[in-house]
C-alpha atoms as a PDB file:
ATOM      1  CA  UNK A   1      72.228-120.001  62.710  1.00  0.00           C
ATOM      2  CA  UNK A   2      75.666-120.079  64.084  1.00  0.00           C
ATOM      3  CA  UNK A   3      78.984-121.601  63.284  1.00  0.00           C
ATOM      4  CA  UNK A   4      80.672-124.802  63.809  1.00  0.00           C
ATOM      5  CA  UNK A   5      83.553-127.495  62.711  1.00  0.00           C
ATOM      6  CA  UNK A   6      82.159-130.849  60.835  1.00  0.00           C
ATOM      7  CA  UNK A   7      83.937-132.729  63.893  1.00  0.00           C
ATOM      8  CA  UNK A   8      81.525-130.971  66.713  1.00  0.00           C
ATOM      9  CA  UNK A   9      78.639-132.288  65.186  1.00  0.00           C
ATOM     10  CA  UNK A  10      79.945-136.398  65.626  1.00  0.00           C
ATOM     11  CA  UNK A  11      78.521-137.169  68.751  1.00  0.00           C
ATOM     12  CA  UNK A  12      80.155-140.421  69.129  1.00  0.00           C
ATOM     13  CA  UNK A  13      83.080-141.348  66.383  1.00  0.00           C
ATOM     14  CA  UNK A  14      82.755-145.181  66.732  1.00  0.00           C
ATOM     15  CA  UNK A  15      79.020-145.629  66.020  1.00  0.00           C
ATOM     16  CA  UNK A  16      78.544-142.598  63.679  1.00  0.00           C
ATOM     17  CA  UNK A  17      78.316-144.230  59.938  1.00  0.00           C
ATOM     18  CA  UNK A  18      78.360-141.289  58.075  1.00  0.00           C
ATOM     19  CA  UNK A  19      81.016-138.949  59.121  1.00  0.00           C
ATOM     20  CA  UNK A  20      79.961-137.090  56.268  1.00  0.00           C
ATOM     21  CA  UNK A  21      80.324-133.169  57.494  1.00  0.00           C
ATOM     22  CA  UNK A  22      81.768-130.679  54.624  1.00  0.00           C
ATOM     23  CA  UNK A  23      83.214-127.484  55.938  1.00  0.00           C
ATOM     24  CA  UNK A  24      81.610-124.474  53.870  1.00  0.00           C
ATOM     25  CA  UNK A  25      83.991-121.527  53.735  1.00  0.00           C
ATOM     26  CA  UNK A  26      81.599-118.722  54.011  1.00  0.00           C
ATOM     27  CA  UNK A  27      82.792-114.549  52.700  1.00  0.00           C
ATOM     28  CA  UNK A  28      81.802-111.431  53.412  1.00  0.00           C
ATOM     29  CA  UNK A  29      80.028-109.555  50.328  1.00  0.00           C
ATOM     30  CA  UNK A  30      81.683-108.541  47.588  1.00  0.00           C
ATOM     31  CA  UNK A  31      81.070-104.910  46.344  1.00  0.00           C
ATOM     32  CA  UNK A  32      78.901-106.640  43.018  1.00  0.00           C
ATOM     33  CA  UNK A  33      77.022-108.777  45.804  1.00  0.00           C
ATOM     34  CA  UNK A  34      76.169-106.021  47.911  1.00  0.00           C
ATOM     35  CA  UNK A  35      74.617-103.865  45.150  1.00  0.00           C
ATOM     36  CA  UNK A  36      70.883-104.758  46.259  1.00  0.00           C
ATOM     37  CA  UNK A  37      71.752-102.880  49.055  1.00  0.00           C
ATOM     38  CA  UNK A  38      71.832 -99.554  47.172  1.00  0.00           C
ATOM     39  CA  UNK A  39      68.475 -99.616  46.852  1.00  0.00           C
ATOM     40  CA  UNK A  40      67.968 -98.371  50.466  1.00  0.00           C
ATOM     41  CA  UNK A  41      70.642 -95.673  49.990  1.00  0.00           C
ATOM     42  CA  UNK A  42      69.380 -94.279  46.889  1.00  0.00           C
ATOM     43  CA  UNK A  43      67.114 -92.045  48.625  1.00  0.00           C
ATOM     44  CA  UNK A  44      69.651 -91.035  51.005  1.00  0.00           C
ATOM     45  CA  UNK A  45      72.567 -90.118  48.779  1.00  0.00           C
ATOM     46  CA  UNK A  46      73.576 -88.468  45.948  1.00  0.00           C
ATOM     47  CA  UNK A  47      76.284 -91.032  45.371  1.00  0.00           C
ATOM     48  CA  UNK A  48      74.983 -94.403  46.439  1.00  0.00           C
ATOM     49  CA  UNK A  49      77.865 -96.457  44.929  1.00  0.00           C
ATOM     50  CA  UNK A  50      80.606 -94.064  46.516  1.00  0.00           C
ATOM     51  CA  UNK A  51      78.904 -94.712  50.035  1.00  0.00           C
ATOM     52  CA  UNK A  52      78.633 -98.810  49.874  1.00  0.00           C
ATOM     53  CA  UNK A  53      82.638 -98.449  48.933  1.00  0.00           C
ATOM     54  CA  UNK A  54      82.905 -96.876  52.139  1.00  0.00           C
ATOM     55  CA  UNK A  55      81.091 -98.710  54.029  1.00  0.00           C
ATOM     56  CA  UNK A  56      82.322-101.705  52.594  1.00  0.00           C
ATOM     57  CA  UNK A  57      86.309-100.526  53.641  1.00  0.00           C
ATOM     58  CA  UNK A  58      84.628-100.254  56.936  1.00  0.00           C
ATOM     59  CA  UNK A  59      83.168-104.008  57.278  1.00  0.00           C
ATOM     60  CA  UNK A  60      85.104-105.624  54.055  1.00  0.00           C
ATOM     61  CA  UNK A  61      81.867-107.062  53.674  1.00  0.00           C
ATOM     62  CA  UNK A  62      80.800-108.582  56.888  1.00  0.00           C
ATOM     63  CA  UNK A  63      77.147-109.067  56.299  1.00  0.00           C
ATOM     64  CA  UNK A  64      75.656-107.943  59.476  1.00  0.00           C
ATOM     65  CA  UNK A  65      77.757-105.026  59.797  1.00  0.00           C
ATOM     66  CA  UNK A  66      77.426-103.841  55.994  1.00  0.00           C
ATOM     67  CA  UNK A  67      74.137-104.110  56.704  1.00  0.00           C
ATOM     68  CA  UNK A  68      73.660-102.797  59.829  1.00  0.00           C
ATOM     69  CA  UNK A  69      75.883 -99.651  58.971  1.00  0.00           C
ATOM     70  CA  UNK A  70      73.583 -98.939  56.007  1.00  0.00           C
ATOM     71  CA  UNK A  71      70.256 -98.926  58.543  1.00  0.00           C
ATOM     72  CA  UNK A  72      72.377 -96.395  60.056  1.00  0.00           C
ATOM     73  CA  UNK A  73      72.965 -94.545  57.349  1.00  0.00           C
ATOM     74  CA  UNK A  74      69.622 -94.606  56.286  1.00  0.00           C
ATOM     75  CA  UNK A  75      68.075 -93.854  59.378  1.00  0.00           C
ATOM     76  CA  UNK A  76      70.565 -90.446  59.912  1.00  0.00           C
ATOM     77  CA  UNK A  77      69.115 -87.510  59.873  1.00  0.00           C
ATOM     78  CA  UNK A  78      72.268 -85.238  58.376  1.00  0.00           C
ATOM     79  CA  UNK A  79      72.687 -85.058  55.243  1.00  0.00           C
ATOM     80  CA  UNK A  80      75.898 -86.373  53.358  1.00  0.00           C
ATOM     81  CA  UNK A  81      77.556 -83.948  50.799  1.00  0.00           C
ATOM     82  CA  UNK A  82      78.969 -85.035  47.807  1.00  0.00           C
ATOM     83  CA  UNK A  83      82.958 -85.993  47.873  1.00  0.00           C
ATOM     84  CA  UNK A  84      82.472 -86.042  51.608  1.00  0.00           C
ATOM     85  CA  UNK A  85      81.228 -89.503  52.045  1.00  0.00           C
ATOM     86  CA  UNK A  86      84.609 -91.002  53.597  1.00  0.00           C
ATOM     87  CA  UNK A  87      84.509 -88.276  56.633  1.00  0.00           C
ATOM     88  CA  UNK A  88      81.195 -88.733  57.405  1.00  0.00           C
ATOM     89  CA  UNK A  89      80.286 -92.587  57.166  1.00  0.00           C
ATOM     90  CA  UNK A  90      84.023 -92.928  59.513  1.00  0.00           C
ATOM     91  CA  UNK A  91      82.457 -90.322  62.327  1.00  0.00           C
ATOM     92  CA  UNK A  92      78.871 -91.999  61.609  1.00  0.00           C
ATOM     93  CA  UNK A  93      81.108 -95.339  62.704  1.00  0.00           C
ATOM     94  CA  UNK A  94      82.807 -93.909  65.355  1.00  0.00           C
ATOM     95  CA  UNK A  95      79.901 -92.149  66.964  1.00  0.00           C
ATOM     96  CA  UNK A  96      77.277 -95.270  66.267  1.00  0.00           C
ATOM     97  CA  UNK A  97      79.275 -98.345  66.537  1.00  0.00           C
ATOM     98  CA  UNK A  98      82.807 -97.427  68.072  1.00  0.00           C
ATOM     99  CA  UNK A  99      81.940 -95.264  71.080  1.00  0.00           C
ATOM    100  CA  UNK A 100      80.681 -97.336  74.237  1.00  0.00           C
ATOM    101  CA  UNK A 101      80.177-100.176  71.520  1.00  0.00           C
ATOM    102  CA  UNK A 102      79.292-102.464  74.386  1.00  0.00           C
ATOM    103  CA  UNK A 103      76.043-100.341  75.322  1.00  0.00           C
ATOM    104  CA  UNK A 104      75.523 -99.758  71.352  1.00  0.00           C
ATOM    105  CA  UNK A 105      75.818-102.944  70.277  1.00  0.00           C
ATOM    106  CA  UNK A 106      72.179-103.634  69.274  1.00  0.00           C
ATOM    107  CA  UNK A 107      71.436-105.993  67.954  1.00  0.00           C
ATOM    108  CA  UNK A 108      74.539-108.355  69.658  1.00  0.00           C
ATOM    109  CA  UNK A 109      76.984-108.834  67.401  1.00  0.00           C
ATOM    110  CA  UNK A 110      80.385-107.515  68.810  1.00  0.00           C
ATOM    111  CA  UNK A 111      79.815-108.684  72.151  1.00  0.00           C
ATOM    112  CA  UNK A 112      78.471-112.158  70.656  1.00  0.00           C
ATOM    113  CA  UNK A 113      82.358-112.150  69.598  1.00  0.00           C
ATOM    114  CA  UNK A 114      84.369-110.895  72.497  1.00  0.00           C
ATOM    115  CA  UNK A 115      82.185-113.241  74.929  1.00  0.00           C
ATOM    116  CA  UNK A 116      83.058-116.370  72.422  1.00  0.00           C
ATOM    117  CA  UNK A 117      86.157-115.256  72.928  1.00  0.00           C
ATOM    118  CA  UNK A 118      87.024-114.518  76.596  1.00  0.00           C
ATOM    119  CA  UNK A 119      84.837-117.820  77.211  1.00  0.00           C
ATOM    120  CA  UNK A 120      86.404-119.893  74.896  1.00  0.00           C
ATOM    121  CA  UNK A 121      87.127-123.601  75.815  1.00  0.00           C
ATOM    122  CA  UNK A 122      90.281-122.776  74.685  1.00  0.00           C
ATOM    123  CA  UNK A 123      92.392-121.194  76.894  1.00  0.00           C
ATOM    124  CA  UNK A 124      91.063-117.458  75.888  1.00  0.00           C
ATOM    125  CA  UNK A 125      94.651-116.264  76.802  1.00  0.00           C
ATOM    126  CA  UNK A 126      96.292-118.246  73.983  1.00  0.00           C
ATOM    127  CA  UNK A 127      93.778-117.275  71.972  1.00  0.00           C
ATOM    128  CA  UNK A 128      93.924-113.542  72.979  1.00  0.00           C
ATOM    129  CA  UNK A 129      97.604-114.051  72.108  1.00  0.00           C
ATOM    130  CA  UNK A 130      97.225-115.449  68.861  1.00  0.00           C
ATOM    131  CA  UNK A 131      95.291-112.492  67.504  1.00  0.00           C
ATOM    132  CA  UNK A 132      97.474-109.664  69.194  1.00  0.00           C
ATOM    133  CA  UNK A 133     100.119-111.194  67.041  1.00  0.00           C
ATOM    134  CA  UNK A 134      98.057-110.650  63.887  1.00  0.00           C
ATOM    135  CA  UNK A 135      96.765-107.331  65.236  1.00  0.00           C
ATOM    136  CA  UNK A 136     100.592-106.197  65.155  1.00  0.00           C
ATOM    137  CA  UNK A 137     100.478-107.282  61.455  1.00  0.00           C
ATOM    138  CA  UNK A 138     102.708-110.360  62.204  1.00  0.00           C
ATOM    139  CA  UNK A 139     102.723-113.279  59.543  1.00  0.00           C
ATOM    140  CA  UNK A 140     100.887-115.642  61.132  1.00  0.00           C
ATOM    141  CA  UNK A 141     100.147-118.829  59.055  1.00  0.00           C
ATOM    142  CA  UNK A 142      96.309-119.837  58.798  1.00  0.00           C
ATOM    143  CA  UNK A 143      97.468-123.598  59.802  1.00  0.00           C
ATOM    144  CA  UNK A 144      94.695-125.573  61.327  1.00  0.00           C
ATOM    145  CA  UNK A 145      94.505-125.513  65.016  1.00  0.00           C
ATOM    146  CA  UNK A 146      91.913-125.403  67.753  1.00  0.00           C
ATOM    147  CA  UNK A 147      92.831-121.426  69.203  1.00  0.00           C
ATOM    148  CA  UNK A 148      93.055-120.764  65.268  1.00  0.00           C
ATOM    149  CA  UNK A 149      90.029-122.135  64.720  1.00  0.00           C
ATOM    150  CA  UNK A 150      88.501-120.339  67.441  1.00  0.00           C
ATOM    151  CA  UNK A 151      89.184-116.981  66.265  1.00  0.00           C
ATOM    152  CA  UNK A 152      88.064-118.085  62.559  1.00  0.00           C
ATOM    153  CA  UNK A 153      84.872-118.910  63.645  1.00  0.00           C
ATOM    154  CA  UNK A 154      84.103-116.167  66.158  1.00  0.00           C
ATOM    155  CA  UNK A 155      84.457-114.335  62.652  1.00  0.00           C
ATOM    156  CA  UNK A 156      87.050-111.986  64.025  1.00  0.00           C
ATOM    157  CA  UNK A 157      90.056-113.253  62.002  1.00  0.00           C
ATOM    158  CA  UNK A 158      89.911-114.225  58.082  1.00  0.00           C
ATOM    159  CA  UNK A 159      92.068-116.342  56.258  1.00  0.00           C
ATOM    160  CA  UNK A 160      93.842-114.488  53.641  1.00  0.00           C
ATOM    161  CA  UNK A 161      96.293-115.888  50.846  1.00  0.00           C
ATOM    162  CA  UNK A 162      97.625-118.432  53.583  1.00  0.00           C
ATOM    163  CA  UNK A 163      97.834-116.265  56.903  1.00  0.00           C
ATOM    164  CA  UNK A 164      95.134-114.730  59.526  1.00  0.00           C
ATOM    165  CA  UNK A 165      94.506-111.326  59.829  1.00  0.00           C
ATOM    166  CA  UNK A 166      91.938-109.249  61.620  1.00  0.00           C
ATOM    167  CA  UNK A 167      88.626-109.493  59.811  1.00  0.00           C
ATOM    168  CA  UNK A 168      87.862-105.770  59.020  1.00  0.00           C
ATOM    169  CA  UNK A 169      88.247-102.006  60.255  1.00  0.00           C
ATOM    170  CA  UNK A 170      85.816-102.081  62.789  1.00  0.00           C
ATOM    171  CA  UNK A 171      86.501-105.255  64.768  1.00  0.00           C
ATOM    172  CA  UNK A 172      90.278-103.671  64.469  1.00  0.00           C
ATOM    173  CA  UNK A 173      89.436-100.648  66.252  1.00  0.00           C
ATOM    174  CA  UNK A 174      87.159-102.652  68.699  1.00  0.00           C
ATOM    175  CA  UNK A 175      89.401-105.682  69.732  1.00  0.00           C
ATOM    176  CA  UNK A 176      92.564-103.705  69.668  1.00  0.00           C
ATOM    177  CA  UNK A 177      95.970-103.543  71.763  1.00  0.00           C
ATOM    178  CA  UNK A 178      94.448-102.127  74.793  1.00  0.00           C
ATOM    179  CA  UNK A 179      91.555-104.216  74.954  1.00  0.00           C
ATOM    180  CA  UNK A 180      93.589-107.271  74.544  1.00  0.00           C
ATOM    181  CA  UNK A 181      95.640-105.871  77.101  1.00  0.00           C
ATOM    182  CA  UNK A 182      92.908-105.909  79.610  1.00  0.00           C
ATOM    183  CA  UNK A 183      92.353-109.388  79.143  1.00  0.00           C
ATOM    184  CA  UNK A 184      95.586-110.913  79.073  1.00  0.00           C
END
């Protein structure tokens, strides 16, 4: 599995007959799509549908990381007390995915973006500069482009009525100012 435009997978434009590649727009779960997923929790919580909310405003749905953040949940050993969920699935994401990420990150999955991104055919610089200014919340129009592109498909921007911005909460406090800043 991976990602790709149509137009990478024409070898040769001139002798390729059926140019026939069909972009597929692909989402992050919704909260009704993600309900199988409270199956695992039920054992775990008192309030199953409380915690996928949460960890849903943590991943807006990403599917690795909505699922991978309910293994964790699953697989802690402190309890979680009723109208508490909020502070304890954010310090269960700071502590598990947030701190040292880079020596957490097991499976691959953040670093599997930053690398796409800092060795990007495209200069990673203009792309790094693209995504600061949607990091600072500035309007940035999701017009096709190649650095646009780029980001879209290293999954760390969405496009959202019309403009980019940053995929979810914990790519946000991953690929943030500073560590933009180190690249640039």
């Amino acid at each position: 599995m991976g990602v790709a435009t149509p137009t990478e997978f024409i070898v040769d434009y001139k002798r390729t007959p059926f140019n026939i590649g069909q972009a597929i727009q692909l989402e992050g779960f919704k909260e009704h799509e993600a309900q199988p997923l409270l199956q695992g929790l039920t054992e775990k919580v008192s309030n199953p549908q409380v915690v996928l909310k949460e960890v849903l405003g943590w991943t807006n749905g990403q599917p690795f990381l909505t699922q991978k953040l309910c293994k964790l949940i699953r697989n802690s050993s402190s309890p979680i007390l009723t109208n508490q969920e909020a502070e304890w699935i954010e310090n269960l994401v700071q502590e598990s995915i947030l701190d040292n990420w880079e020596s957490q990150d097991q499976p691959e999955h953040l670093i599997t973006i930053r690398d796409r991104i800092l060795r990007s055919e495209y200069q990673p610089a203009r792309l790094l500069e693209i995504y600061k200014q949607v990091l600072q919340q500035v309007e940035v129009a999701a017009v096709d482009s190649p650095e646009k592109r780029e980001l879209l498909l290293a999954g760390l921007l969405i496009k959202h009525q019309g403009c980019l911005k940053v995929h979810n909460r914990i790519y946000k406090s991953i690929f943030n100012s500073s560590w933009i800043e180190l690249y640039l």
